[in-house]
Protein backbone atom coordinates (compact mmCIF):
# COMPACT_ATOMS: atom_id res chain seq x y z
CA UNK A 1 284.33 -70.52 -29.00
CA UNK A 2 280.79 -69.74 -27.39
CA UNK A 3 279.69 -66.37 -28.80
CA UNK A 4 278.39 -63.40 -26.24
CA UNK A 5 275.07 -62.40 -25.66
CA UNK A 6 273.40 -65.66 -26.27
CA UNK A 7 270.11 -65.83 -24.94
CA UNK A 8 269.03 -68.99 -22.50
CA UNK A 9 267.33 -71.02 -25.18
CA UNK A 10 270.49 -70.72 -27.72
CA UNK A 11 272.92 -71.33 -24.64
CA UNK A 12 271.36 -74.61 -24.20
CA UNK A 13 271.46 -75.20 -27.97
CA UNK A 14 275.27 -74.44 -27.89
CA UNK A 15 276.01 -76.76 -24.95
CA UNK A 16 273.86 -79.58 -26.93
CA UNK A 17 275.25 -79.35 -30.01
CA UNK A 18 278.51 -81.42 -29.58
CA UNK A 19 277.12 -84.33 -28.39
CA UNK A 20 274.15 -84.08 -30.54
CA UNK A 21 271.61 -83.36 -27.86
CA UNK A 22 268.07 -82.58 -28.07
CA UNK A 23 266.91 -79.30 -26.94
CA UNK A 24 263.13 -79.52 -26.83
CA UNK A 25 261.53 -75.52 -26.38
CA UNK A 26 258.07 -76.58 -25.90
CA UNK A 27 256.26 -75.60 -22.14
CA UNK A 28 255.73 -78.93 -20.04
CA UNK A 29 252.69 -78.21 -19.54
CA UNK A 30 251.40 -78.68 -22.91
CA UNK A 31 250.51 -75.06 -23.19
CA UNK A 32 251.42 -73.71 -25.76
CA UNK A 33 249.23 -73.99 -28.48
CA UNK A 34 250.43 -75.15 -32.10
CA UNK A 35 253.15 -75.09 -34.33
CA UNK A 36 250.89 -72.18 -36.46
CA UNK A 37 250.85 -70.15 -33.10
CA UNK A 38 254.51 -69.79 -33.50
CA UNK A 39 254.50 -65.89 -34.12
CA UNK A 40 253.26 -65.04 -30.45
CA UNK A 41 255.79 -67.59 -28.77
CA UNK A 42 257.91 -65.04 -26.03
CA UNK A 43 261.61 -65.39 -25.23
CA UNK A 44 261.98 -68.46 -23.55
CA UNK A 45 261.39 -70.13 -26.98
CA UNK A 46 263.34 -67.80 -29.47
CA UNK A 47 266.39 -68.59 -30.76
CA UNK A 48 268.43 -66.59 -33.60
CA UNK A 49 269.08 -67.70 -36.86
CA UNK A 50 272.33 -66.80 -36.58
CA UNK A 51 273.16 -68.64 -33.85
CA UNK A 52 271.94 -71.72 -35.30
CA UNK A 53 274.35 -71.06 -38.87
CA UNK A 54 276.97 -70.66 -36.35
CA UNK A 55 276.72 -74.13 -35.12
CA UNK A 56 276.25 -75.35 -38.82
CA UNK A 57 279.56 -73.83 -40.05
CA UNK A 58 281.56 -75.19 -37.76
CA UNK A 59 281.29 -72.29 -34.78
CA UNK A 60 281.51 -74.60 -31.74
CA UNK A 61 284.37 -77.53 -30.74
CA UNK A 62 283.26 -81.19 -31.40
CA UNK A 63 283.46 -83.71 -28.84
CA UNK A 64 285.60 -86.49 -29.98
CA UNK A 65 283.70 -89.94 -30.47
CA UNK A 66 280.60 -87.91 -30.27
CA UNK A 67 277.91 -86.73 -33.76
CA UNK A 68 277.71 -82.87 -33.63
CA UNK A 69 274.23 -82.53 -34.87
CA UNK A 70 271.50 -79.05 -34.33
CA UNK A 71 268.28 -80.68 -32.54
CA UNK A 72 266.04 -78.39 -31.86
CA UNK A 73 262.32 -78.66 -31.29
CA UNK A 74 259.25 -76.49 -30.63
CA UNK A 75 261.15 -72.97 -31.53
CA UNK A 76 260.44 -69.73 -32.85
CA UNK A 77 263.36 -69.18 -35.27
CA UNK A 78 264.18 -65.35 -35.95
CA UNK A 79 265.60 -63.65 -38.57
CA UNK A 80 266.65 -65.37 -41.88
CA UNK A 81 268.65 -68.86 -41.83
CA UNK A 82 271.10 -68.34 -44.69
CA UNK A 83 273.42 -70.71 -46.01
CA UNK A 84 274.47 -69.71 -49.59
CA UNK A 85 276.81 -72.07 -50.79
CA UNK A 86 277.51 -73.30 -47.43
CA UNK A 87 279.11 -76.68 -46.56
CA UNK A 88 277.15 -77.95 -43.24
CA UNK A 89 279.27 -80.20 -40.92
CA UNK A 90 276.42 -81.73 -39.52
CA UNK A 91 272.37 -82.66 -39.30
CA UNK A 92 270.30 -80.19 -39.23
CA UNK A 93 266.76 -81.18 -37.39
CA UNK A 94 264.69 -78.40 -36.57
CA UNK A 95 261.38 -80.11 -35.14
CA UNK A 96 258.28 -78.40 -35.01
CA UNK A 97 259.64 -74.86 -35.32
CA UNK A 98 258.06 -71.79 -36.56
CA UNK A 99 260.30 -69.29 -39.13
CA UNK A 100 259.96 -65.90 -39.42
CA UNK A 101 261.23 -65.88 -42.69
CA UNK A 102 262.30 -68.86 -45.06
CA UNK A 103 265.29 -70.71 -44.58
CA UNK A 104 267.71 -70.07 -47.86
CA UNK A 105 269.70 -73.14 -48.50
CA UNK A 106 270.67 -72.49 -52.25
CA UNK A 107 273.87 -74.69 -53.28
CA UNK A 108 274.37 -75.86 -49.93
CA UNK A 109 276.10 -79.22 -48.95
CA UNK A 110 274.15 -80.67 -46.61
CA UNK A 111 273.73 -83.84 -44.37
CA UNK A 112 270.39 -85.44 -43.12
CA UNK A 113 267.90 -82.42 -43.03
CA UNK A 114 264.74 -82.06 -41.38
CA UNK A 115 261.81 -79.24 -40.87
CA UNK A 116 259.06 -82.16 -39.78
CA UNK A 117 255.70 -80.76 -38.40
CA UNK A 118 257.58 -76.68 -39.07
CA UNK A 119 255.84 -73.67 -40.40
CA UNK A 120 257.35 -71.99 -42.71
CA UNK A 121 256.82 -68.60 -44.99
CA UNK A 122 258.82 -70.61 -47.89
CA UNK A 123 261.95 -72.55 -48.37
CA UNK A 124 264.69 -72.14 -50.77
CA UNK A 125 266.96 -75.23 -51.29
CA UNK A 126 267.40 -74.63 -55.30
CA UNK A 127 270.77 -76.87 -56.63
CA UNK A 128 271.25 -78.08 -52.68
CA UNK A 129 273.11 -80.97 -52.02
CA UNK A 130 271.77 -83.11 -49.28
CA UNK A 131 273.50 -86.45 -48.39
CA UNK A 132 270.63 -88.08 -46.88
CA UNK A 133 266.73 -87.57 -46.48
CA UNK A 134 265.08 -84.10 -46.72
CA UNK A 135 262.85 -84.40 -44.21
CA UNK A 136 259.32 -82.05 -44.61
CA UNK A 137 256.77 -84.19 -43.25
CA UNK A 138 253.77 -82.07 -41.74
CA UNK A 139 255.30 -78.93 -42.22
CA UNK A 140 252.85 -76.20 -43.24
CA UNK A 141 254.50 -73.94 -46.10
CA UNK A 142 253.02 -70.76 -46.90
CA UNK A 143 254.86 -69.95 -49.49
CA UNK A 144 257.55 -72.07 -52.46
CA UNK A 145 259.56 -74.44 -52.01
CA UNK A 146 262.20 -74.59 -54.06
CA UNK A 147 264.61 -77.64 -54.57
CA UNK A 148 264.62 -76.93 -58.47
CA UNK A 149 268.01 -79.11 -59.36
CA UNK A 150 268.82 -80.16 -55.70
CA UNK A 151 270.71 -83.64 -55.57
CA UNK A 152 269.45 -85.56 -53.05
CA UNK A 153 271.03 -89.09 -51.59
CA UNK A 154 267.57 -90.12 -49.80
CA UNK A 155 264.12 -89.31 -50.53
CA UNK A 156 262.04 -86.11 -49.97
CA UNK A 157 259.63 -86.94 -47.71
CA UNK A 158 256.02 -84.55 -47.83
CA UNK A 159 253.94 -86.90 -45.67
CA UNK A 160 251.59 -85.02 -44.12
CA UNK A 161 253.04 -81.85 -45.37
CA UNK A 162 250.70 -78.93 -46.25
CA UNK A 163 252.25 -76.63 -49.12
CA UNK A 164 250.30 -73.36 -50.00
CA UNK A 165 250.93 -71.10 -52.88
CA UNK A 166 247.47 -70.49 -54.50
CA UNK A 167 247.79 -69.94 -57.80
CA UNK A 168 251.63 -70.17 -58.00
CA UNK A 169 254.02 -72.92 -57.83
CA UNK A 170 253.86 -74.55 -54.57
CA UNK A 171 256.94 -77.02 -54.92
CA UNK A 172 259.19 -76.45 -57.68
CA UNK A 173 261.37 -79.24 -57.85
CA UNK A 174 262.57 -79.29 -61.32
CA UNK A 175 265.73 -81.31 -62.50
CA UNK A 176 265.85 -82.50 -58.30
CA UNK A 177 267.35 -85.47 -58.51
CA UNK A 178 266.67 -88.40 -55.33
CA UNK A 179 265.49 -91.50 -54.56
CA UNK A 180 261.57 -90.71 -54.09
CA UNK A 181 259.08 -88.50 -53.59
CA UNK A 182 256.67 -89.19 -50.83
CA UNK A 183 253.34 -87.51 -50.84
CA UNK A 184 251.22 -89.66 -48.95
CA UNK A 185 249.71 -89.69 -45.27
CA UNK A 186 247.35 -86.43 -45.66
CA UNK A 187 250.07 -84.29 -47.85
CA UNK A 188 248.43 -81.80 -49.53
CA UNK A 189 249.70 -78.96 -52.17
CA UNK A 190 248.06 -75.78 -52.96
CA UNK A 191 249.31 -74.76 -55.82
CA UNK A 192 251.29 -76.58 -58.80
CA UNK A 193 253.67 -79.55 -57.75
CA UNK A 194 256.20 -78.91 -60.32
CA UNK A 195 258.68 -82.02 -61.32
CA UNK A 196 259.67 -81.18 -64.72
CA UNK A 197 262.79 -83.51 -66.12
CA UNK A 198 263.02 -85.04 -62.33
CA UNK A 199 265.22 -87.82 -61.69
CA UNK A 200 263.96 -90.58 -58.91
CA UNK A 201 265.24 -93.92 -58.63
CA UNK A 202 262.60 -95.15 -55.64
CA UNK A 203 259.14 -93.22 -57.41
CA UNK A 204 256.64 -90.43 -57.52
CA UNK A 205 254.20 -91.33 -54.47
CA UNK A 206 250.94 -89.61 -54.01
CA UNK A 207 248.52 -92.36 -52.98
CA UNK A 208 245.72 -90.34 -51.12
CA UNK A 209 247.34 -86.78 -51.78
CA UNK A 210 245.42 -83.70 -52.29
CA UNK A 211 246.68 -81.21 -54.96
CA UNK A 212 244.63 -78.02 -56.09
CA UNK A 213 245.67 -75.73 -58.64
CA UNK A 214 242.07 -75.10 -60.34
CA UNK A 215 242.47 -73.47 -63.83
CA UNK A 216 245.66 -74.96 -64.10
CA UNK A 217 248.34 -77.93 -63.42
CA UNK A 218 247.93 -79.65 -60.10
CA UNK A 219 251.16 -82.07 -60.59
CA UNK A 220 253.54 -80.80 -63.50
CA UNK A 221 255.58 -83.64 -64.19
CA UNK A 222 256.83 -83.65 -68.34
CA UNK A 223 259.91 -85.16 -68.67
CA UNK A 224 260.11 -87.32 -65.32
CA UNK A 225 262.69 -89.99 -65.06
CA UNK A 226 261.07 -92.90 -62.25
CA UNK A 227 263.40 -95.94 -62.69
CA UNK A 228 259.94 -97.75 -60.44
CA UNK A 229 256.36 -96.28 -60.43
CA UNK A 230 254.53 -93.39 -60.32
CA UNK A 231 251.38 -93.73 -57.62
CA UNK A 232 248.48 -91.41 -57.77
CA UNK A 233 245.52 -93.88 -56.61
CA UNK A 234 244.01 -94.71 -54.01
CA UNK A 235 242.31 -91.48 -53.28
CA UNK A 236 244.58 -88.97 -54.82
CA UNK A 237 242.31 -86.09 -55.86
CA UNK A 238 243.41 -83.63 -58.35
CA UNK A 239 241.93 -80.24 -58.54
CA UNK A 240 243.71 -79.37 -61.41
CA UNK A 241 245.51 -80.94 -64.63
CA UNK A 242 248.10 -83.69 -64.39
CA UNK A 243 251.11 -83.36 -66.77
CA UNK A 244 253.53 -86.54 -67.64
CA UNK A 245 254.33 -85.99 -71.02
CA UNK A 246 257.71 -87.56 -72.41
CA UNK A 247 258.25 -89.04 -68.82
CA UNK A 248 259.65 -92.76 -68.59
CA UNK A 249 258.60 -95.09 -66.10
CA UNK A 250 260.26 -98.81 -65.16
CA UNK A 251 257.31 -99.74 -63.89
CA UNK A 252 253.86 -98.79 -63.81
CA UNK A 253 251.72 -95.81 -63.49
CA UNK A 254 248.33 -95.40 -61.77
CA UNK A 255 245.74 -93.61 -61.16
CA UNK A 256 243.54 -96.52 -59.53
CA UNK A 257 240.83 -94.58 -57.65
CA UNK A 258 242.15 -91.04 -57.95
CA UNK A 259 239.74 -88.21 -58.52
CA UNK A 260 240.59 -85.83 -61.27
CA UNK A 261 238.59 -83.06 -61.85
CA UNK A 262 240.16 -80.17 -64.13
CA UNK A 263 238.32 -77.09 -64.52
CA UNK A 264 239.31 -77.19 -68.06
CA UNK A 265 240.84 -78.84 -70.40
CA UNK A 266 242.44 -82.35 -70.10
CA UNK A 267 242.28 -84.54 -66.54
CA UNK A 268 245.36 -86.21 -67.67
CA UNK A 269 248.26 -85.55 -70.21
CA UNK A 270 250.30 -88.76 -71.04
CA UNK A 271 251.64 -88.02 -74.79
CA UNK A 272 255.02 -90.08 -75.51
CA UNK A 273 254.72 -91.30 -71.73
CA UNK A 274 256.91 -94.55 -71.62
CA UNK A 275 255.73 -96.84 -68.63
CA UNK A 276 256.20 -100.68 -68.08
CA UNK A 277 252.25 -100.60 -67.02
CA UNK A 278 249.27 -97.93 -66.88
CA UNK A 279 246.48 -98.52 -65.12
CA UNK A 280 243.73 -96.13 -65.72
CA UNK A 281 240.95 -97.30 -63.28
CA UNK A 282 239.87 -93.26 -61.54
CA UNK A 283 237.21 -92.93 -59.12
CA UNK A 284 236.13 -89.72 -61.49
CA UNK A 285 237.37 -87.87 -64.24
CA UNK A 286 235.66 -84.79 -65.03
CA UNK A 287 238.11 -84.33 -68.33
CA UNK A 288 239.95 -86.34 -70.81
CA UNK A 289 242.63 -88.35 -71.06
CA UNK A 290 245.71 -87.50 -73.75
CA UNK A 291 247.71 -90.90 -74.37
CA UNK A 292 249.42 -89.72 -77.82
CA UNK A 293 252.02 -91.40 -79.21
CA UNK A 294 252.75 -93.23 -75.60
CA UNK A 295 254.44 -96.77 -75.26
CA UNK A 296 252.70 -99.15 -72.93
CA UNK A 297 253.39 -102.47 -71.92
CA UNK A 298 250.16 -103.40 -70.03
CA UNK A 299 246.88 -100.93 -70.17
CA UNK A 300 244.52 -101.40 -68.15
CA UNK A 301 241.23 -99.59 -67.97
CA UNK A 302 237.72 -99.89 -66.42
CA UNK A 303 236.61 -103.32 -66.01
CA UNK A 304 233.40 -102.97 -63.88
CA UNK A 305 231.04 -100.74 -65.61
CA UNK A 306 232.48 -97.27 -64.77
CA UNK A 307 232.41 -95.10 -67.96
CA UNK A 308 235.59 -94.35 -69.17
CA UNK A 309 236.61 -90.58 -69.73
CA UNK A 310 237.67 -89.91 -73.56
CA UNK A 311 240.70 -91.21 -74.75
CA UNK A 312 242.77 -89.26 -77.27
CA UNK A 313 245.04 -92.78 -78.33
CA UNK A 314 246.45 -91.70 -82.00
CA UNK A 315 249.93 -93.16 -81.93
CA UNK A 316 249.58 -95.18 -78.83
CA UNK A 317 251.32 -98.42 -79.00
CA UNK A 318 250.27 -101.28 -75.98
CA UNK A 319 251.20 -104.78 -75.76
CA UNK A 320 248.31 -106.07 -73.26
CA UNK A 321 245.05 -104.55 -72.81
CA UNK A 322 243.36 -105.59 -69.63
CA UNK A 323 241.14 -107.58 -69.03
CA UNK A 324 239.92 -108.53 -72.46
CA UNK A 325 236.32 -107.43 -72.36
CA UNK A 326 234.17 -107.77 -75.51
CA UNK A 327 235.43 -106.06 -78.64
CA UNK A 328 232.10 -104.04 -78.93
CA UNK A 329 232.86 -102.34 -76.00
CA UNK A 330 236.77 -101.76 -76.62
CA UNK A 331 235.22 -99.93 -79.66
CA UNK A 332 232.90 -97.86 -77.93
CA UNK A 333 235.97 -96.46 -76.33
CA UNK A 334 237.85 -95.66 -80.05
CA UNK A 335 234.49 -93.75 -81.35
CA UNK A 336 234.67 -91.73 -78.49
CA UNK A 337 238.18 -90.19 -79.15
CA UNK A 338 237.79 -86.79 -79.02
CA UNK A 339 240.29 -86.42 -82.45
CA UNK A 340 237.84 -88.33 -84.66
CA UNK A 341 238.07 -91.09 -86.88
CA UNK A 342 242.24 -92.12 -86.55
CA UNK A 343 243.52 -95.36 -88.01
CA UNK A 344 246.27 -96.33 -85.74
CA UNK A 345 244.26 -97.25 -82.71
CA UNK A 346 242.05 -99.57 -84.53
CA UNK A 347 245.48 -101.25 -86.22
CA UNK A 348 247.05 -101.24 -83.13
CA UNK A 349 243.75 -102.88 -80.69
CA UNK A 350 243.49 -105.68 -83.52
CA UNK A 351 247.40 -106.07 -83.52
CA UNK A 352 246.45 -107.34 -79.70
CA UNK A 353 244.17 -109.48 -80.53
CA UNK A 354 245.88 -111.21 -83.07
CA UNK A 355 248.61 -111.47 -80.47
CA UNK A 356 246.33 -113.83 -78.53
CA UNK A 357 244.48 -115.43 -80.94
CA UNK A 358 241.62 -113.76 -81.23
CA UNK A 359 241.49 -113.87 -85.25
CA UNK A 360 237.69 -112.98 -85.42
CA UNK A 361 237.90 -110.28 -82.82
CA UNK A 362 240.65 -108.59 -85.01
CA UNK A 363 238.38 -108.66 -88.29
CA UNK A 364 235.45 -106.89 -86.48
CA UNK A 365 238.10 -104.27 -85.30
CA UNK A 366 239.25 -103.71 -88.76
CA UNK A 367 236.09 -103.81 -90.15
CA UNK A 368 234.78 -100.87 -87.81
CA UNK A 369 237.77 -99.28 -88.81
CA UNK A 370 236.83 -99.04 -92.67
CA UNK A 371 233.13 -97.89 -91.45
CA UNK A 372 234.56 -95.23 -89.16
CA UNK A 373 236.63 -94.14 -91.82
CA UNK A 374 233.98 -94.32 -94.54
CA UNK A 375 232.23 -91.31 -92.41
CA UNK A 376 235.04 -89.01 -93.34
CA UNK A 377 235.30 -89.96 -97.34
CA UNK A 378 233.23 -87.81 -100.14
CA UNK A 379 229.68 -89.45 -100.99
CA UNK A 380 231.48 -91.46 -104.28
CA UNK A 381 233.76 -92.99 -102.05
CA UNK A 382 230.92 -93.93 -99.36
CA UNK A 383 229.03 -95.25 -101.78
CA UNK A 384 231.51 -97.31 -103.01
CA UNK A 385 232.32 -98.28 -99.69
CA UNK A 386 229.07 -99.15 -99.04
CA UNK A 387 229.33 -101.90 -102.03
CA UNK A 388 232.74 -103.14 -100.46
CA UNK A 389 231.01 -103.87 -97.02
CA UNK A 390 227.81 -105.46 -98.33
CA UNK A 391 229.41 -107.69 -100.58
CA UNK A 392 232.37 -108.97 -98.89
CA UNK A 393 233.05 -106.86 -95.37
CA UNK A 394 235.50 -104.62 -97.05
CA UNK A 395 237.20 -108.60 -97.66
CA UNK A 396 237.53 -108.91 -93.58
CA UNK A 397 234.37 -111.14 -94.01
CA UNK A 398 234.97 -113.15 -97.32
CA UNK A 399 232.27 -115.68 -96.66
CA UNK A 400 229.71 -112.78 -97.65
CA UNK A 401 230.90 -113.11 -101.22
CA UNK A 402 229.95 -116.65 -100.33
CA UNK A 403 226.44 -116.38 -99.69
CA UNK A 404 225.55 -113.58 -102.23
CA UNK A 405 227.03 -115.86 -104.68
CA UNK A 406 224.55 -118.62 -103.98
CA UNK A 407 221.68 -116.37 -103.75
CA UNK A 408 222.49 -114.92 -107.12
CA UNK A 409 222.80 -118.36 -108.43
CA UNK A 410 219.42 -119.75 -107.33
CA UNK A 411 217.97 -116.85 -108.51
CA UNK A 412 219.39 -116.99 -111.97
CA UNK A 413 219.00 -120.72 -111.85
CA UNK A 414 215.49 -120.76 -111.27
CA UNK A 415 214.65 -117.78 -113.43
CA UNK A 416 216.38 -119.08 -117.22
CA UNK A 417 215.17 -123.02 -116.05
CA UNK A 418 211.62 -121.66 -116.60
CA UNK A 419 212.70 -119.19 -119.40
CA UNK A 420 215.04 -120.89 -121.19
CA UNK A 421 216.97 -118.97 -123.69
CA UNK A 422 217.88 -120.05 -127.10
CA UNK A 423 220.95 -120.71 -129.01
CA UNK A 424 220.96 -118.66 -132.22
CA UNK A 425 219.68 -120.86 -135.00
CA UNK A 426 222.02 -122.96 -137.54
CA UNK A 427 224.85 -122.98 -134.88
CA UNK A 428 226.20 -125.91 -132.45
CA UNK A 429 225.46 -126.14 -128.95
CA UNK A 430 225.75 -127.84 -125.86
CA UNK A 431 222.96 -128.73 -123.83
CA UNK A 432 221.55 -126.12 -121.60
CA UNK A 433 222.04 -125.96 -117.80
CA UNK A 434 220.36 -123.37 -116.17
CA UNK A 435 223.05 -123.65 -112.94
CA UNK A 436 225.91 -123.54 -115.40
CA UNK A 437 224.82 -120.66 -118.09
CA UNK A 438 224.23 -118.72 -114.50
CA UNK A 439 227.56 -119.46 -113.11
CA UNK A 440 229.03 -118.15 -116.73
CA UNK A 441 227.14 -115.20 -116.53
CA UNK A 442 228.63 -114.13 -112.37
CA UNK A 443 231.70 -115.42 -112.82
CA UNK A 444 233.79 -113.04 -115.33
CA UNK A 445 237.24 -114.82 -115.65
CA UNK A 446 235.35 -118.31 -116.18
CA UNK A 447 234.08 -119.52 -119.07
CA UNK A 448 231.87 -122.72 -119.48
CA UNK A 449 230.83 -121.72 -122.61
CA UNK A 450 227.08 -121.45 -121.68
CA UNK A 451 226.89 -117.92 -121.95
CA UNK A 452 227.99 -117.97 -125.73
CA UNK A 453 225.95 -120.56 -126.82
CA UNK A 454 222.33 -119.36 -125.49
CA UNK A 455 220.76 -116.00 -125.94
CA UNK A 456 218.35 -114.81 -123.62
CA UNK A 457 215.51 -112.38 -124.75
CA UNK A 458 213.06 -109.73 -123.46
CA UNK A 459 212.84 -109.32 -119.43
CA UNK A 460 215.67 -112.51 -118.97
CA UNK A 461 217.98 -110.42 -121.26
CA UNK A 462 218.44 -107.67 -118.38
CA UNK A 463 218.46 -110.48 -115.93
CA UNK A 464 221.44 -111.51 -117.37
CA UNK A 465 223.12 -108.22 -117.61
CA UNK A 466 221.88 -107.23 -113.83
CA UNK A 467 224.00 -111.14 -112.98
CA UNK A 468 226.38 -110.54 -115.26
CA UNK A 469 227.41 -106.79 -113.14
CA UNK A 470 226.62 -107.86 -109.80
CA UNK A 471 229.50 -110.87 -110.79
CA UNK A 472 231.89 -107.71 -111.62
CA UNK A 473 230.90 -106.13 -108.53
CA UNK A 474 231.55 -109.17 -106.15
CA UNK A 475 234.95 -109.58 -108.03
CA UNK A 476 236.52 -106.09 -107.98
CA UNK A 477 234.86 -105.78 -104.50
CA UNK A 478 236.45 -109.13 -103.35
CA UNK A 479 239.89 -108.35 -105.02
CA UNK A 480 240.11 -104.79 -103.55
CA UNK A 481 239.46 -106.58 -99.89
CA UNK A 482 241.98 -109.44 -100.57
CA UNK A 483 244.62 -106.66 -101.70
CA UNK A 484 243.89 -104.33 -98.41
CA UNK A 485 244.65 -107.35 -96.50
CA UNK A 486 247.76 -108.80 -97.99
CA UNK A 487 249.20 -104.91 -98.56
CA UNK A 488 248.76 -104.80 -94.61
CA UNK A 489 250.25 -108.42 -93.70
């Protein structure tokens, strides 16, 4: 039954609403100015809120074979839409409408739902059920909106969409659970686009977006389930920090092209991130970038020459790093970790290496490793250290122990063939050899009885001991490089 009093604009509505029509407010003309004009529109384009619950709960008869459905465009809606709880009978599409005050939806049951190209002061649709899309492309939002643990069937669609809420939370859609969230086509947030623990089986899209929250976090997303990807290139700029810690990804993550450019603090915060890809390739990145602890299958960074932002990479585990530039300048990238010297991203870059082959690319990694890490040890220890890589590359370049053996050995060689020592008198001996009675004097666990039987004196007498240590240096050096090895094999 029709209620009284209903003004022209809502008597049309009524007559339209059981057979779905369109009732479209705006002057022929043209004349009218924009949606953000809506607060001076006159009668002829007001219709009550309560008018149009009315119609949602069921206020006016169906026509049989025919959708009910509210279609209303180019209104100025007054007082406060309120369904608490309410279970809506049919779509709701409220086109390029202006609100006085913002639409509260919370625990509603709704179908197919849609404020495109509205302005509202806010919207609350917290733990709202929506069987279909939420539609809020180029809406303007002064204020929240709030679909904190809203299930929804479709996607929610922001293309377009302007949210403002400086300095607050200008979408709060934590625990929502639906298909996708589309950000792209000019959508732009002021304030913090808030996802914590969301659910979305079709992805996080943002490619192109604009979100500002200066001081603090432009997209807040830890704990994000995305069975596909998460999107922020291709022009995405970030006035503020991006959040994904602990989130899991099917498929990749990027931020190809994207501009972010914290005031302080981090650009980007991926610790214990799980994602089938990550591609961090940004246009700029004023801050750093906290990968902790996360699982990767492929990373890939800058290829082309742009310098990459710091890394913090402790704990991160990758099974592909793309492309595979020279190893010098994958460990550029480790020094500049913001931590300091850390073991587990030198392990875990010569780990992919080895994966492909690349034996010799692995040893330099590991070798940088034990220099890095020599930095950090007391001056004992660095000098030591400093023995270990001279002598054999800490044993990740063996051959060394090679070539200072056969310097060593000419040297001797040549020095006891022209000062020839002599075997203590009334005893046997072989004959001399100065290249055997030198290798007897390096080598400490070999005996070719040279080194017994002669006796050097005067200035050849220290070159004997000075051969004699530097053999028990290359040894325990050698040994303590061979044991580093097979203890990490």
């Amino acid at each position: 039954m029709r209620p009284d009093h209903l003004t022209g604009p809502e008597l049309r509505l009524w007559e339209a609403f059981a057979a779905g029509g369109e009732v479209d407010l705006r002057p022929r003309d043209a004349v009218g100015g924009t949606v953000m004009d809506g607060g001076s529109w006159g009668p002829g384009r007001q219709v009550r809120a309560s008018v149009i619950r009315s119609l949602l709960l069921g206020g006016a008869d169906a026509i049989s074979g025919e959708t009910a459905m509210v279609h209303l465009v180019g209104a100025r809606i007054s007082g406060k839409l309120r369904l608490v709880f309410a279970e809506v009978c049919c779509v709701l599409w409220l086109e390029e409408c202006w609100f006085e005050e913002a639409p509260q939806l919370y625990g509603a049951t709704l179908r197919v739902t849609s404020f495109g190209g509205s302005c509202l002061p806010g919207l609350g649709m917290g733990a709202t059920t929506v069987d279909g899309n939420l539609d809020l492309m180029n809406c303007r939002v002064q204020g929240k909106v709030d679909v904190h643990d809203a299930h929804i069937s479709g996607s929610l669609l922001l293309q377009g969409a302007h949210l403002s809420h400086a300095g607050d939370v200008a979408l709060d859609g934590g625990r929502l659970e639906a298909k996708g969230v589309v950000g792209t086509g000019g959508f732009r947030a002021d304030g913090e686009l808030r996802l914590l623990q969301a659910r979305l089986s079709d992805g996080l899209h943002l490619r192109g977006a604009a979100l500002h929250r200066p001081g603090g976090e432009a997209l807040s997303a830890p704990g994000i389930q995305v069975s596909t990807t998460i999107d922020c290139g291709e022009g995405l700029r970030a006035d503020g920090a991006i959040t994904l810690t602990g989130a899991t990804v099917g498929g990749s993550v990027s931020f190809d092209d994207a501009s972010l450019t914290p005031t302080q603090g981090n650009a980007l915060s991926c610790q214990h991130l799980q994602a089938g890809e990550l591609r961090l390739r940004p246009a700029r990145a004023t801050g750093g970038m906290d990968l902790r602890h996360a699982a990767i299958g492929v990373l890939r960074l800058h290829d082309d020459g742009h310098e990459q932002p710091p890394l913090q990479l402790d704990g991160l585990v990758y099974r592909s790093l793309e492309r595979h530039l020279a190893v010098n300048e994958r460990l550029e990238l480790l020094s500049r970790d913001p931590d300091g010297y850390r073991p587990q991203p030198y392990q875990q870059l010569a780990t992919v290496y080895q994966s492909i082959g690349q034996d010799r690319e692995a040893r330099t990694v590991l070798l940088t490793r034990q220099r890095h890490r020599r930095t950090t040890l007391p001056w004992y220890a660095r000098a030591w250290g400093y023995v270990q890589d001279a002598a054999v590359g800490y044993g990740y370049v063996p051959e060394r122990a090679a070539v200072w053996l056969l310097a060593l050995l000419a040297a001797g060689t040549t020095v006891f063939a022209l000062h020839r020592p002599h075997p203590p008198s009334g005893t046997a001996h072989p004959v001399f050899n100065p290249v055997m009675y030198s290798l007897d004097l390096l080598l400490p666990v070999i005996d070719f009885g040279q080194e017994r039987a002669f006796q050097p004196t005067g200035p050849t007498q220290w070159i004997a001991w000075l051969l004699i240590g530097a053999g028990w240096l290359l040894a325990t050096a050698l040994a303590a490089g061979v044991t580093r090895i097979l203890s990490r094999q």
